[in-house]
C-alpha atoms as a PDB file:
ATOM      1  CA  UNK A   1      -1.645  17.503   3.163  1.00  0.00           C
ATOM      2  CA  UNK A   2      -0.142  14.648   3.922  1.00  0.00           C
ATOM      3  CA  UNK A   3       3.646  15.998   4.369  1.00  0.00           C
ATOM      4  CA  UNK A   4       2.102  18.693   6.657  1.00  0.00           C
ATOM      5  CA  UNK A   5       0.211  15.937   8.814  1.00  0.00           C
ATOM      6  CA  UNK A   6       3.713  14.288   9.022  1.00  0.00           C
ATOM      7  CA  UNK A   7       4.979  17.658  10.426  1.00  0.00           C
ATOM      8  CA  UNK A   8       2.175  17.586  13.231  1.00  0.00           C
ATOM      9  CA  UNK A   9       3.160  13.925  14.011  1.00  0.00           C
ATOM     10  CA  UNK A  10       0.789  11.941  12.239  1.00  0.00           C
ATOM     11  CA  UNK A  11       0.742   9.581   9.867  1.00  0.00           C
ATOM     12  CA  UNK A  12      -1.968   7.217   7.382  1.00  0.00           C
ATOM     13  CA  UNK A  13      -3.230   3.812   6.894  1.00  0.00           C
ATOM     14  CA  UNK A  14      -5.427   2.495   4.621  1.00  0.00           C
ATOM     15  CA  UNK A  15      -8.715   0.603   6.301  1.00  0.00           C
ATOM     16  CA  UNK A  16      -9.398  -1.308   3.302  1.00  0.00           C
ATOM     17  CA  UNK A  17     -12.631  -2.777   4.955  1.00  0.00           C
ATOM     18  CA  UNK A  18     -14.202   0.444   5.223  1.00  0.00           C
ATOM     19  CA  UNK A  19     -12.123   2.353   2.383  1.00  0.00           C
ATOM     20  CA  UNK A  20     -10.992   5.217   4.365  1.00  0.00           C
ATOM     21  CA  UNK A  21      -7.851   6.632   5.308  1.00  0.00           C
ATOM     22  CA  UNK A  22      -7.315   7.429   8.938  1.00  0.00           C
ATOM     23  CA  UNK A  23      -4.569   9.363  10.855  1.00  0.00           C
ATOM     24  CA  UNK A  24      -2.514   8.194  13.661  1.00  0.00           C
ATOM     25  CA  UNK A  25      -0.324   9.734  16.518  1.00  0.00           C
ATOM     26  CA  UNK A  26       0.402   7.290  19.120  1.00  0.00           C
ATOM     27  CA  UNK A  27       1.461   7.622  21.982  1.00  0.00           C
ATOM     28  CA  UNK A  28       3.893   6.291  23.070  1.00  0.00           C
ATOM     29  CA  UNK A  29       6.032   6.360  19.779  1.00  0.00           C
ATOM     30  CA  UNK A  30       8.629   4.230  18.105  1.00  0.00           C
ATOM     31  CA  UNK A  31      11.732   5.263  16.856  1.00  0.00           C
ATOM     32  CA  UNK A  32      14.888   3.723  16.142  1.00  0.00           C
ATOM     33  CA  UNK A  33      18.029   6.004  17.884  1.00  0.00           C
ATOM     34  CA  UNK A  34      20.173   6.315  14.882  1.00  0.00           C
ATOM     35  CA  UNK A  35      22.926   5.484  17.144  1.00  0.00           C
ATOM     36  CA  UNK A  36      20.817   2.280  18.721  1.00  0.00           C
ATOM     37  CA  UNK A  37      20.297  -0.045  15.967  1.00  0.00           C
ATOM     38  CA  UNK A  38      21.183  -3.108  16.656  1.00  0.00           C
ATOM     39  CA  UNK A  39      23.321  -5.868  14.570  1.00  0.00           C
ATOM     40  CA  UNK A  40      22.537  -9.227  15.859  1.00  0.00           C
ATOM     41  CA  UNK A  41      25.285 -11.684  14.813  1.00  0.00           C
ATOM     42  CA  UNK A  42      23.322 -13.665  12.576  1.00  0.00           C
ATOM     43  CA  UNK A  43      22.544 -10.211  10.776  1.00  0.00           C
ATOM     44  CA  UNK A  44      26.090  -9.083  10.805  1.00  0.00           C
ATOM     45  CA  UNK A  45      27.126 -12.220   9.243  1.00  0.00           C
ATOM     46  CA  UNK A  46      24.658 -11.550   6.286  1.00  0.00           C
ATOM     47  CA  UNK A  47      26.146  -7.778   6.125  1.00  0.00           C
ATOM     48  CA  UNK A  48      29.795  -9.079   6.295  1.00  0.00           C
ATOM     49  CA  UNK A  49      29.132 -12.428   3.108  1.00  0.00           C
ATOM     50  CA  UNK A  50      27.245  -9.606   0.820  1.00  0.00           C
ATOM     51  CA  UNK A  51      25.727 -11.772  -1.452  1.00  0.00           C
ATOM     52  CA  UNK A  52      23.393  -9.137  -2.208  1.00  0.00           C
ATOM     53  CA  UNK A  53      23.145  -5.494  -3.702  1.00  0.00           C
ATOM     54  CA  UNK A  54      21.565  -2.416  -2.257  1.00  0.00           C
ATOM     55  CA  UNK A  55      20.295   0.404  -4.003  1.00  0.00           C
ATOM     56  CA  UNK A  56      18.060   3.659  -3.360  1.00  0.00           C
ATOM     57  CA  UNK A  57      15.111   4.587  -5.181  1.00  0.00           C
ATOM     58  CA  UNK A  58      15.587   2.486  -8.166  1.00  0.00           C
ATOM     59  CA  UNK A  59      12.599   0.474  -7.225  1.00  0.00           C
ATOM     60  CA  UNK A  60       9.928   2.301  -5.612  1.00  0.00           C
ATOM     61  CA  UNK A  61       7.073   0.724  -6.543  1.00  0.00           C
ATOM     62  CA  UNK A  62       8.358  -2.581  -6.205  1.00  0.00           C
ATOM     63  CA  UNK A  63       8.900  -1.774  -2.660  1.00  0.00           C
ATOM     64  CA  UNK A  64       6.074  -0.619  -2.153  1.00  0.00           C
ATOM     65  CA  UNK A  65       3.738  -2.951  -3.444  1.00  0.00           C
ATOM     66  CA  UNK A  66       5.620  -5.914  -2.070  1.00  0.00           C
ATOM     67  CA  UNK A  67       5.309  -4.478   1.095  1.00  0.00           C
ATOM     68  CA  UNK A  68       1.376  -4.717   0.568  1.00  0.00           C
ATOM     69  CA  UNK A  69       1.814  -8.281  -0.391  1.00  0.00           C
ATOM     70  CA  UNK A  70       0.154 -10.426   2.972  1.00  0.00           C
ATOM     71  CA  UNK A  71      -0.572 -13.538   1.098  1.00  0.00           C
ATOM     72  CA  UNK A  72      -4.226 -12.756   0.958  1.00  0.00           C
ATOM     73  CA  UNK A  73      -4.601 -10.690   3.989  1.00  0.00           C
ATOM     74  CA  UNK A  74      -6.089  -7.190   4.073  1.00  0.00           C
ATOM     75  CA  UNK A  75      -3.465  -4.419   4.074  1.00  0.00           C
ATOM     76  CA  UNK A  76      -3.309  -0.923   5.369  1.00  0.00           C
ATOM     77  CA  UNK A  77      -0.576  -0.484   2.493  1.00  0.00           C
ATOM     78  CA  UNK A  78      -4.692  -0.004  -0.029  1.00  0.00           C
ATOM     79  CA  UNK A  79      -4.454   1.406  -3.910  1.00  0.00           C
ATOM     80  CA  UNK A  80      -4.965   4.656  -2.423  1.00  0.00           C
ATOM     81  CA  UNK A  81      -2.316   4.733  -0.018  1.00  0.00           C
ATOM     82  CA  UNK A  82       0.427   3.580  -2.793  1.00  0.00           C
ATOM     83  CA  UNK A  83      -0.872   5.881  -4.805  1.00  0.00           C
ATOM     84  CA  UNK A  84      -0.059   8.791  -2.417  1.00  0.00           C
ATOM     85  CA  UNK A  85       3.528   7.154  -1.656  1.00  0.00           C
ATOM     86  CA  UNK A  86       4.328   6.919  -5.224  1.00  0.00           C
ATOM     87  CA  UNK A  87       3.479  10.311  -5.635  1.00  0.00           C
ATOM     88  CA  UNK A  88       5.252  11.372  -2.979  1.00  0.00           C
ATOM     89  CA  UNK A  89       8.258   9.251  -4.477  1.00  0.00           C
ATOM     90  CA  UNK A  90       7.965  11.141  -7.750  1.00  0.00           C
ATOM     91  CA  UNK A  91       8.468  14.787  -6.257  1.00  0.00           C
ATOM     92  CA  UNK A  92      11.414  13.491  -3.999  1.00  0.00           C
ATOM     93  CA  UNK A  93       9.745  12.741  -0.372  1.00  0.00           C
ATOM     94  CA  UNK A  94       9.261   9.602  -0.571  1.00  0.00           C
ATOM     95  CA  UNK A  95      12.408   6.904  -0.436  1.00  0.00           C
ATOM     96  CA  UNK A  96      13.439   3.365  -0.737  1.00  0.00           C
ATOM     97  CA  UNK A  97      15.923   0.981   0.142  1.00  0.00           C
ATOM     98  CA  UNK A  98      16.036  -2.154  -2.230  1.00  0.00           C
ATOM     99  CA  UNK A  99      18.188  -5.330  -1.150  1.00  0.00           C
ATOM    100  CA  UNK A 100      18.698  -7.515  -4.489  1.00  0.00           C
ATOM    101  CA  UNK A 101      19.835 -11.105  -4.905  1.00  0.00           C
ATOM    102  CA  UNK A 102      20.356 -12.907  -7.998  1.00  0.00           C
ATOM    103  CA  UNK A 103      18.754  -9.457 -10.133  1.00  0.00           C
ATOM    104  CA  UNK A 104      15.370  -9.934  -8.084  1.00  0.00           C
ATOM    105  CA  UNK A 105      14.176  -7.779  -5.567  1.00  0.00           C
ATOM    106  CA  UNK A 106      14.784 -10.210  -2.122  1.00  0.00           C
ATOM    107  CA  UNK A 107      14.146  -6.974   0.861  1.00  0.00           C
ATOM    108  CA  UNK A 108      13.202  -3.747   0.736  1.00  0.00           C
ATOM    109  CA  UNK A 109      12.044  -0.465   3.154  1.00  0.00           C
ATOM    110  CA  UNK A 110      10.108   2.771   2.218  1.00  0.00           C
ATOM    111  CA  UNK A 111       9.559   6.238   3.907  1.00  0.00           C
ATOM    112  CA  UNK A 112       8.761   9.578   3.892  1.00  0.00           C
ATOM    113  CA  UNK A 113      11.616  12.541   4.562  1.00  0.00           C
ATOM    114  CA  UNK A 114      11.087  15.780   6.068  1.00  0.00           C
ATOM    115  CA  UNK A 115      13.737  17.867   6.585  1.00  0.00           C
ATOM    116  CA  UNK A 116      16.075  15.542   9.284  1.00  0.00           C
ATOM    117  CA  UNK A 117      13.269  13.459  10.009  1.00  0.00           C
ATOM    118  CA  UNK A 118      12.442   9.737   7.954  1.00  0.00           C
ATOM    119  CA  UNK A 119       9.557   7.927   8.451  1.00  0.00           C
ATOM    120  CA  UNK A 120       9.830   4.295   7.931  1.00  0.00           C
ATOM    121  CA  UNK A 121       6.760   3.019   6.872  1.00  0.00           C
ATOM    122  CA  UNK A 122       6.736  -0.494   6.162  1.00  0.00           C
ATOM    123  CA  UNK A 123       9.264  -3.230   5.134  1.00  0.00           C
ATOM    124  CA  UNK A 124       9.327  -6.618   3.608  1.00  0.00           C
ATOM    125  CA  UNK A 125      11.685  -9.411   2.426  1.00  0.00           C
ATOM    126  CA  UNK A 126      11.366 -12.396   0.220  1.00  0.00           C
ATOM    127  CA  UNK A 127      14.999 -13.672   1.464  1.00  0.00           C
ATOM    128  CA  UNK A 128      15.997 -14.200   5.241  1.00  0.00           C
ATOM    129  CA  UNK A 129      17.425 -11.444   7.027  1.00  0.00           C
ATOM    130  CA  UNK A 130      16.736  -8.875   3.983  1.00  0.00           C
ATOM    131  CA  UNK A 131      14.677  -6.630   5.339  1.00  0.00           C
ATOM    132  CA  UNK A 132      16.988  -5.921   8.425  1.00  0.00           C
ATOM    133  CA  UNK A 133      19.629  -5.989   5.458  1.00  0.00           C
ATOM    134  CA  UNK A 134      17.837  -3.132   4.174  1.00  0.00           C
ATOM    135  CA  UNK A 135      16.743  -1.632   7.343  1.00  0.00           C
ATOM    136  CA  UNK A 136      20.598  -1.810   8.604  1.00  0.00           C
ATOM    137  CA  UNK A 137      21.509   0.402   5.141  1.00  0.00           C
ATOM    138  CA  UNK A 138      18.848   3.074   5.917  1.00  0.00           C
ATOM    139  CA  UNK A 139      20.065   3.377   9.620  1.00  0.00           C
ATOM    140  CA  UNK A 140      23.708   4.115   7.388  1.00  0.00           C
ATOM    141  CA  UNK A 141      22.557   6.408   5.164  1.00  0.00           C
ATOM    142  CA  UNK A 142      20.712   8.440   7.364  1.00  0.00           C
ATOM    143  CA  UNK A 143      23.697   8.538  10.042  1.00  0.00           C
ATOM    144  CA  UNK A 144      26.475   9.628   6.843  1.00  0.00           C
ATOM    145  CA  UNK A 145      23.949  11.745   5.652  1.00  0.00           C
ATOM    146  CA  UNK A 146      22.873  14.042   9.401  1.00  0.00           C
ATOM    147  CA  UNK A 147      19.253  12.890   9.537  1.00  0.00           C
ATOM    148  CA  UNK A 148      18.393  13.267  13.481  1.00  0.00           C
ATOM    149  CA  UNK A 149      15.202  10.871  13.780  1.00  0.00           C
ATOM    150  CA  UNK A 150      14.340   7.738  12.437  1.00  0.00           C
ATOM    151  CA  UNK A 151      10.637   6.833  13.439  1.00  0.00           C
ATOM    152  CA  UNK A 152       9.367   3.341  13.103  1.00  0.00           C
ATOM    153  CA  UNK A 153       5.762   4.270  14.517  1.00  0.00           C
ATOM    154  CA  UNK A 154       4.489   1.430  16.810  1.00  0.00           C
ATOM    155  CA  UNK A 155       7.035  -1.044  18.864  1.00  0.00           C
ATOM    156  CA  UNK A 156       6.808  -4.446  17.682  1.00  0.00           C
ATOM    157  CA  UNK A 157       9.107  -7.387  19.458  1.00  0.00           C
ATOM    158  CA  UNK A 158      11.035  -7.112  16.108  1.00  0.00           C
ATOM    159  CA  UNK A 159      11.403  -3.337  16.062  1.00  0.00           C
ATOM    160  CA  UNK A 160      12.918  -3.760  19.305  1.00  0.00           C
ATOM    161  CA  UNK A 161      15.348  -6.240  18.955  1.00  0.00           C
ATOM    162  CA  UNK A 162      16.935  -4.121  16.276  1.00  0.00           C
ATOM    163  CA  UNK A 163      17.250  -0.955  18.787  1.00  0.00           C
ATOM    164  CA  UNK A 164      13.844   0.121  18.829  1.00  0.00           C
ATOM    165  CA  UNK A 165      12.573   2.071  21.665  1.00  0.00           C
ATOM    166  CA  UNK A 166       9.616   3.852  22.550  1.00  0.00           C
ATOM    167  CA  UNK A 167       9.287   7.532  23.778  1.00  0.00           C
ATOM    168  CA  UNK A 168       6.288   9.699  24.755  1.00  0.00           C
ATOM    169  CA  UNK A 169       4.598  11.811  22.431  1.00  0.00           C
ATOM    170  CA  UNK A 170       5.992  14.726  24.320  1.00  0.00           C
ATOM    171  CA  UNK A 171       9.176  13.986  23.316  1.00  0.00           C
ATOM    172  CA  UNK A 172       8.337  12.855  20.219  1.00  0.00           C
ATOM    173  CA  UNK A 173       7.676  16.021  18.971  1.00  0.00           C
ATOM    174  CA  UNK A 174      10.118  17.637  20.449  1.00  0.00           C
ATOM    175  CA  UNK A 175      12.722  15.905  18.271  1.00  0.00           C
ATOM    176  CA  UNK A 176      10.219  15.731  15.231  1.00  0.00           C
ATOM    177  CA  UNK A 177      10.099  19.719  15.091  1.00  0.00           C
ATOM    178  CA  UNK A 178      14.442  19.846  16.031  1.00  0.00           C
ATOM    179  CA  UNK A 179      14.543  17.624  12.955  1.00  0.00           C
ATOM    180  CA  UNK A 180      12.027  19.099  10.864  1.00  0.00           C
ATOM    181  CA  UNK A 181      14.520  22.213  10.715  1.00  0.00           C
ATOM    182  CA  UNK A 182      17.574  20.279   9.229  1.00  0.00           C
ATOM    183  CA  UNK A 183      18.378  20.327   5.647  1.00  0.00           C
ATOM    184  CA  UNK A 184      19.224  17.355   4.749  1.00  0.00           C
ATOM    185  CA  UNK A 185      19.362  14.983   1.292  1.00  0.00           C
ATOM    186  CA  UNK A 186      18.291  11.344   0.821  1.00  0.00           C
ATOM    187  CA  UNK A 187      19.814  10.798  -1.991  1.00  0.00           C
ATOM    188  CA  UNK A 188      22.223  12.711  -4.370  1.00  0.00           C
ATOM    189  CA  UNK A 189      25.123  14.995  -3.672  1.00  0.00           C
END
């Protein structure tokens, strides 16, 4: 159910205060244009001195439950919800990108895929400038590997300094559904 509600354009979060799940399809939508994302200096510099590793998929849950880490705030990121992600993980459809310093896990993005399509869920970082770190080596591997759509779902001031934009549901799913029909491979040959 929940890759075929991704196909119609919507997508979860956890209301811990109530536990429920509810389903969202905003409108407008965010997305990152694969060729739009943005290096600030100060991020480029980080990219450029490597002191870090990336990898993919190694660390799933780690992402994901450090991503649900708001230093005693509520998350929409509940048990249920990375339950469903890891899940999704296990039988290939859901992805990470880890950013390690030192051994330890210092940034980090997950997702769904569909077809051409990734759906960045959430991000986090423990080190400055990881999680664009990580964000910057999704936007790569979805450009080297022909993924068409990279959606970030609602526009934040930090989505759109790093290319973000925002585009009318119309459109939305006009590119989900051109996506939905590529074949395309997160990881692997």
């Amino acid at each position: 159910m929940v890759l075929e509600n991704y196909a119609k354009g919507l997508f979860p979060m956890g209301n811990p205060g109530f536990g429920i799940v509810t389903w969202h399809s905003p409108n407008p939508r965010a997305i990152i244009p694969l060729d739009g994302f943005h290096v600030s200096r100060s991020l480029a510099r980080t990219l450029r001195q490597a002191r870090f590793r990336v990898s993919f998929d190694d660390a799933f849950g780690d992402v994901i439950r450090a991503c649900g880490e708001r230093d005693g705030h509520e998350t929409w990121i509940t048990d249920e919800i990375r339950e469903t992600y890891e899940e999704l993980h296990r039988r290939g459809h859901a992805h990470s990108v880890e950013v390690w310093m030192d051994n330890r896990l210092a940034g980090g993005v997950y997702g769904v895929q569909i077809g051409g399509a990734f759906f960045a869920e959430s991000k986090f970082h423990r080190e400055r400038d990881m999680s664009k770190a990580a964000l910057s080596y999704l936007v790569t591997r979805l450009r080297e590997r022909g993924f068409d759509l990279l959606e970030v779902q609602y526009l934040t001031p930090h989505l759109r300094s790093l290319g973000a934009i925002e585009i009318q549901a119309r459109e939305y799913m006009r590119r989900l559904e051109a996506a939905l029909k590529l074949s395309c491979r997160f990881v692997g040959a």
